[in-house]
N, C-alpha and C. Protein backbone atom coordinates (compact mmCIF):
# COMPACT_ATOMS: atom_id res chain seq x y z
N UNK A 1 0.84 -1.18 0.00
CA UNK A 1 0.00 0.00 0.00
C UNK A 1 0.89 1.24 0.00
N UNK A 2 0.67 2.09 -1.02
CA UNK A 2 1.60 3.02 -0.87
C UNK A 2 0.61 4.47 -0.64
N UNK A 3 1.10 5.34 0.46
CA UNK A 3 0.79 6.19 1.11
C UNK A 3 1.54 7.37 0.87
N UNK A 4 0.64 8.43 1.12
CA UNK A 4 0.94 9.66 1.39
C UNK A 4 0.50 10.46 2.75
N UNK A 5 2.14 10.98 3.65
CA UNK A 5 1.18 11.89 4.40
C UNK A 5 1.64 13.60 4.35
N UNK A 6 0.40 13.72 4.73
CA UNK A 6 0.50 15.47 4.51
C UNK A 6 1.09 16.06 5.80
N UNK A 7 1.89 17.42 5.83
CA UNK A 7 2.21 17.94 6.92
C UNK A 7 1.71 19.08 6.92
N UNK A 8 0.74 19.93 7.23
CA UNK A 8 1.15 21.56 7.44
C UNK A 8 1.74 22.01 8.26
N UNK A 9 2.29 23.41 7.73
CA UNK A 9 3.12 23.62 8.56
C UNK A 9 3.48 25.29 8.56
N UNK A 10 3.47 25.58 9.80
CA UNK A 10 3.54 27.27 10.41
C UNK A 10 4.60 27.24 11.28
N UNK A 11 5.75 27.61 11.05
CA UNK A 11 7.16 27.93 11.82
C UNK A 11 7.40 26.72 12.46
N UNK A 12 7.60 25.54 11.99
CA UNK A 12 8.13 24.23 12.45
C UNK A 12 9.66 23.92 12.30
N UNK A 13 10.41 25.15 11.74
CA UNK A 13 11.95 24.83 12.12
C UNK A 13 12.37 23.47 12.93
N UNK A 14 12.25 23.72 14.20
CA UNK A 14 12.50 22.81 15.37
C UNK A 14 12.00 21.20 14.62
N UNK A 15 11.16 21.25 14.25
CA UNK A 15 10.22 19.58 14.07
C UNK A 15 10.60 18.98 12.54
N UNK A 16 10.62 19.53 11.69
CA UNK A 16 10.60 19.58 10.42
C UNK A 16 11.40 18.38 9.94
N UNK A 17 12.64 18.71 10.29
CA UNK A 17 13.75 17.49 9.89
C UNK A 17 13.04 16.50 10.07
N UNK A 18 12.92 16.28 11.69
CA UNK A 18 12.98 15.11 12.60
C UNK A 18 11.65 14.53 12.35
N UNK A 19 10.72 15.09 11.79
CA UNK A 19 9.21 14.39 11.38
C UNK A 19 8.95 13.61 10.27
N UNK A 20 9.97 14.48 9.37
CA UNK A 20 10.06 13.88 8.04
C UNK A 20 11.00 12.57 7.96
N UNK A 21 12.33 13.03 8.70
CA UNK A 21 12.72 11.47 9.30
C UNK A 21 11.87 10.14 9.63
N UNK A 22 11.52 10.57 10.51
CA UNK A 22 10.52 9.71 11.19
C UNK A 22 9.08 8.93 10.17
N UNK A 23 8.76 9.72 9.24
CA UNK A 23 7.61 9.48 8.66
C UNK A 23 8.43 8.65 7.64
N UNK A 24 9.11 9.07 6.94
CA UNK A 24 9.76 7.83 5.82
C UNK A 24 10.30 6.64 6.29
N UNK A 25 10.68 6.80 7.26
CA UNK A 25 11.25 4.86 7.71
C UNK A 25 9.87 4.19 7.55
N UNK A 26 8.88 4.82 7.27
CA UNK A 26 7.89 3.60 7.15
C UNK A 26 7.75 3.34 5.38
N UNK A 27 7.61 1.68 5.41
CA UNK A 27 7.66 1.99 3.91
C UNK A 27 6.48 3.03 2.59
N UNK A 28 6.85 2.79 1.34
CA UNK A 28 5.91 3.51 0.57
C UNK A 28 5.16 4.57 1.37
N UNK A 29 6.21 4.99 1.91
CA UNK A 29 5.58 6.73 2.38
C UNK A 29 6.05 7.72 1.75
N UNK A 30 5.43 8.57 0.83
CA UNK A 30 5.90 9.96 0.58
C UNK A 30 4.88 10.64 1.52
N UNK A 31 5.82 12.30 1.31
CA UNK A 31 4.79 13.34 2.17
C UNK A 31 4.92 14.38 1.37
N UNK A 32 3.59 15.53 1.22
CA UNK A 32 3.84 16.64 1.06
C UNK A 32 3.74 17.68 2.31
N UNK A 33 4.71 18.67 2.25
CA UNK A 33 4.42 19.36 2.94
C UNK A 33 4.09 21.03 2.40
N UNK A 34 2.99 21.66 3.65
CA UNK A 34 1.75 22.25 3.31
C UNK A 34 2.56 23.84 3.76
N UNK A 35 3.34 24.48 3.52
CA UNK A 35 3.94 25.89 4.42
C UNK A 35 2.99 26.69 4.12
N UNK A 36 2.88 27.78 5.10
CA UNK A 36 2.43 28.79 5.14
C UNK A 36 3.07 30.56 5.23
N UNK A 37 4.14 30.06 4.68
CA UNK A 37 5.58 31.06 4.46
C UNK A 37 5.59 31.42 5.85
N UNK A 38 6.23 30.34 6.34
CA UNK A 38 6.67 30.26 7.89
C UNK A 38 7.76 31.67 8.04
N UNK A 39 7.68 32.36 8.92
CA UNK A 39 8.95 33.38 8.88
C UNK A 39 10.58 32.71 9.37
N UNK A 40 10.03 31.94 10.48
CA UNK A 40 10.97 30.87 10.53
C UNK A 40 12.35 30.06 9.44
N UNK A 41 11.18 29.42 8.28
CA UNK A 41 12.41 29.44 7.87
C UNK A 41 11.97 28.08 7.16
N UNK A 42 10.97 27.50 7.66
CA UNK A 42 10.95 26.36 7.62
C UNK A 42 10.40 25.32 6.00
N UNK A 43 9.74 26.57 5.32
CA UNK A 43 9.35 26.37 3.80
C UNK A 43 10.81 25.87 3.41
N UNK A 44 11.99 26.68 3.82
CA UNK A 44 13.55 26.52 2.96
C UNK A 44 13.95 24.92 3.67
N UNK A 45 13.61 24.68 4.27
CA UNK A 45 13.98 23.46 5.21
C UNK A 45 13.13 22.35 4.43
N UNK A 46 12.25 22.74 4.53
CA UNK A 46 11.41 21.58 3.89
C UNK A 46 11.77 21.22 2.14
N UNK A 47 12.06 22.62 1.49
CA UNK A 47 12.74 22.69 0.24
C UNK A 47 14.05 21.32 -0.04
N UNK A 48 14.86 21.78 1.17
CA UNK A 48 16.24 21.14 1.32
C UNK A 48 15.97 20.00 1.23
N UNK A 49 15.17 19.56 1.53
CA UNK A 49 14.58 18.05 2.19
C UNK A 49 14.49 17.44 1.10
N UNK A 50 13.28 18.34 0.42
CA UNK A 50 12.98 17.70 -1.17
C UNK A 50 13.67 17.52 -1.91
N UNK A 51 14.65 18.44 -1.80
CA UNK A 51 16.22 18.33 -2.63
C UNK A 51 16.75 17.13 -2.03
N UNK A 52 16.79 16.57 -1.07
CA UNK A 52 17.74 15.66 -1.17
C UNK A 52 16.69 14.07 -1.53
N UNK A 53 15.58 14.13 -1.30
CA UNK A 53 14.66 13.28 -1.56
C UNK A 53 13.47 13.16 -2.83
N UNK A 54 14.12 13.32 -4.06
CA UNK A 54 13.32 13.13 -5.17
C UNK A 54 12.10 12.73 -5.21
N UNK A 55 11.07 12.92 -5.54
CA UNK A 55 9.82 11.99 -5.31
C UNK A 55 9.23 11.31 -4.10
N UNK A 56 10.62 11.64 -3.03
CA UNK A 56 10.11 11.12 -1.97
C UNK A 56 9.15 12.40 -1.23
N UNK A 57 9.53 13.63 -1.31
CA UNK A 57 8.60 14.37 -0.66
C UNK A 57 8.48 16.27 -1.97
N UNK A 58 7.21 16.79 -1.15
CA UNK A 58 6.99 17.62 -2.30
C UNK A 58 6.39 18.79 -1.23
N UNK A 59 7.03 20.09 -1.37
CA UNK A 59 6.36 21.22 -1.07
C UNK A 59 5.64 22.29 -1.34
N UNK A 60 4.54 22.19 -1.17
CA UNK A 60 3.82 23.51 -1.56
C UNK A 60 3.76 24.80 -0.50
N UNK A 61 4.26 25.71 -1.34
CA UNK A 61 4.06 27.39 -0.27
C UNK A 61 2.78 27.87 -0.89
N UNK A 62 2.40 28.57 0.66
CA UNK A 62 1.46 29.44 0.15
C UNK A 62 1.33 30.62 1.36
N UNK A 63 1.02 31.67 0.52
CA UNK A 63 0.93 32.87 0.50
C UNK A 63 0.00 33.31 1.75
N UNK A 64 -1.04 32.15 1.63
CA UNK A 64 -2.08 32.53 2.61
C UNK A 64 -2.08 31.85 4.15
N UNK A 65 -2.61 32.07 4.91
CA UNK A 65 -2.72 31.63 6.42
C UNK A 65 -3.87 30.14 6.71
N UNK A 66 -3.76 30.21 7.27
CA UNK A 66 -4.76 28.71 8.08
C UNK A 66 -4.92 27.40 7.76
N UNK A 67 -4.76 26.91 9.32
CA UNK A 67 -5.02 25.04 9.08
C UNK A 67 -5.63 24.70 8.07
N UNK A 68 -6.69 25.01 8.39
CA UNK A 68 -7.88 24.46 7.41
C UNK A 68 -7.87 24.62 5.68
N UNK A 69 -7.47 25.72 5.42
CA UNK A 69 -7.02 25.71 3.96
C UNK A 69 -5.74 25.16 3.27
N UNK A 70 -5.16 24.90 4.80
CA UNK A 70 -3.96 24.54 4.44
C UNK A 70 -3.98 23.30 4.20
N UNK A 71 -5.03 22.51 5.03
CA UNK A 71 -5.54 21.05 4.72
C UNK A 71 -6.20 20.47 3.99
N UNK A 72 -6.51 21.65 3.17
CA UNK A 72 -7.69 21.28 1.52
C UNK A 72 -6.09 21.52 0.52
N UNK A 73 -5.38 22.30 0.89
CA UNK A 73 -4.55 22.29 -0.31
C UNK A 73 -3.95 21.23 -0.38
N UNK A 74 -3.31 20.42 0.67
CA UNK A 74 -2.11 19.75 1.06
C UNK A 74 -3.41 18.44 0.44
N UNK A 75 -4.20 17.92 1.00
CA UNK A 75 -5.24 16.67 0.64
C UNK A 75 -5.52 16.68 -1.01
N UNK A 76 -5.86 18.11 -1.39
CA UNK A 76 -6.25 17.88 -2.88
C UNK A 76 -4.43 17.80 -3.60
N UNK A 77 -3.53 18.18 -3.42
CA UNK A 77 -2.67 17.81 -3.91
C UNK A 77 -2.64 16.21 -3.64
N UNK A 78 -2.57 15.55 -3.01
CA UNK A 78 -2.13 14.20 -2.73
C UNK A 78 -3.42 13.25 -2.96
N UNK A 79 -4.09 13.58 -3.44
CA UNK A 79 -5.76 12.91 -4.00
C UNK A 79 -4.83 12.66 -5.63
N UNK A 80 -4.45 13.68 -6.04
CA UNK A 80 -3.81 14.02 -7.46
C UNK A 80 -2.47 13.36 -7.49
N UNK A 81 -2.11 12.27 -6.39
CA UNK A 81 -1.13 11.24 -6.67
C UNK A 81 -1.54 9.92 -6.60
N UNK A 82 -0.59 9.01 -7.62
CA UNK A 82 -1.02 7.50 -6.86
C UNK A 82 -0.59 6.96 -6.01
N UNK A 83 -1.39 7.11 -5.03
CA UNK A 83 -1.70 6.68 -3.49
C UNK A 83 -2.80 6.02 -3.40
N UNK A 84 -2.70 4.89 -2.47
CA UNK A 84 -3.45 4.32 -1.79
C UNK A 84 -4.42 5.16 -0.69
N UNK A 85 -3.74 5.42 -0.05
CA UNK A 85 -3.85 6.28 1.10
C UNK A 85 -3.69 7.70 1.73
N UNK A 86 -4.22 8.28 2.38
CA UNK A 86 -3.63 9.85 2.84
C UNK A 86 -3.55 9.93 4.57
N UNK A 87 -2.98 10.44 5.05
CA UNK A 87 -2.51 10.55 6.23
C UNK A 87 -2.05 12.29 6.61
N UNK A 88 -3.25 12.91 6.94
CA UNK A 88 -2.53 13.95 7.98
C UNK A 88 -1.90 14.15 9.24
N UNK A 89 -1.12 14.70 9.03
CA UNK A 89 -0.26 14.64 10.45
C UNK A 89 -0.06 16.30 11.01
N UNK A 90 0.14 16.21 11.95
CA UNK A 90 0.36 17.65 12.67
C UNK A 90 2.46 17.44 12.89
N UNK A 91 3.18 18.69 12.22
CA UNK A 91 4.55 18.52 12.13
C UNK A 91 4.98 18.44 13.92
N UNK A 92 4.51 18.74 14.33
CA UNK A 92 5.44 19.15 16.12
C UNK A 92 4.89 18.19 16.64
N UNK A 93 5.03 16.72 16.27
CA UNK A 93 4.74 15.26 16.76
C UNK A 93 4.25 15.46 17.44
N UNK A 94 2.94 16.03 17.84
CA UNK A 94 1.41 15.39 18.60
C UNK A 94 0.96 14.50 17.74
N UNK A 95 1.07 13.49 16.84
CA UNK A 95 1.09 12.66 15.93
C UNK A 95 2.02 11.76 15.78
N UNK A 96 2.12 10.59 16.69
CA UNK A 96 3.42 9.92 16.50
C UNK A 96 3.48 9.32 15.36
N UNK A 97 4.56 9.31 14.10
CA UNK A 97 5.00 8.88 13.36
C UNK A 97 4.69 7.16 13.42
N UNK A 98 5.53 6.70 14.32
CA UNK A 98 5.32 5.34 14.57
C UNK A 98 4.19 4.36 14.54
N UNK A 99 3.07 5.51 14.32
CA UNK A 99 1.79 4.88 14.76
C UNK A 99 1.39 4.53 12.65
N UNK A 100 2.06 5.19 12.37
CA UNK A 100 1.89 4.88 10.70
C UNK A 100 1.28 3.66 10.26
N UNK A 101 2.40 2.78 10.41
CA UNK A 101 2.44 1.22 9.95
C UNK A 101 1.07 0.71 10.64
N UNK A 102 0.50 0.99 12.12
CA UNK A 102 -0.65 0.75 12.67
C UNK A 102 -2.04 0.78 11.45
N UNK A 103 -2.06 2.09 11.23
CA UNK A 103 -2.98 2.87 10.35
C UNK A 103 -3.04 2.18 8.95
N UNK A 104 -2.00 2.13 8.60
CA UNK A 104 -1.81 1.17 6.69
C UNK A 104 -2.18 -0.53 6.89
């Protein structure tokens, strides 16, 4: 089953790496992640990421503010991949990663 999970994300510097870490040790996981032109920093972080992970993960910025739109963008992008599955996650692990493989 191959999966996708979504992250949004508002100044997650701190979490960012370490989530996306965490979310790929499970297999057939890609993620997109959802920025909200974090001032932080963290859109460029998530960039880096993608750079080093081809196809494994994909970022969309946007211009505008809030969860909730941020969770129609991030879902309708990943509806528009082949995936099995979708998985939102919150980036500052109130969402344990680990619990993935549970869920698939």
């Amino acid at each position: 089953m191959k999966a996708m999970v979504m992250l949004p994300t508002y100044n997650e510097k701190e979490n960012i790496e370490g989530i996306v870490e965490e979310v790929l040790k499970g297999s057939n996981v890609s993620i997109v992640v959802v920025d909200d032109s974090s001032p932080d920093g963290t859109g460029g972080i998530a960039d880096r990421l993608a750079g080093d992970r081809p196809g494994g993960i994909h970022v969309i910025h946007r211009r505008e503010r809030g969860r909730g739109t941020a969770g129609i963008a991030g879902l309708r992008y990943a509806m528009e991949q082949d995936v099995d599955c979708i998985i939102e996650m919150d980036a500052d692990f109130s969402h344990d990663p680990k619990r993935i493989p549970e869920f698939l």
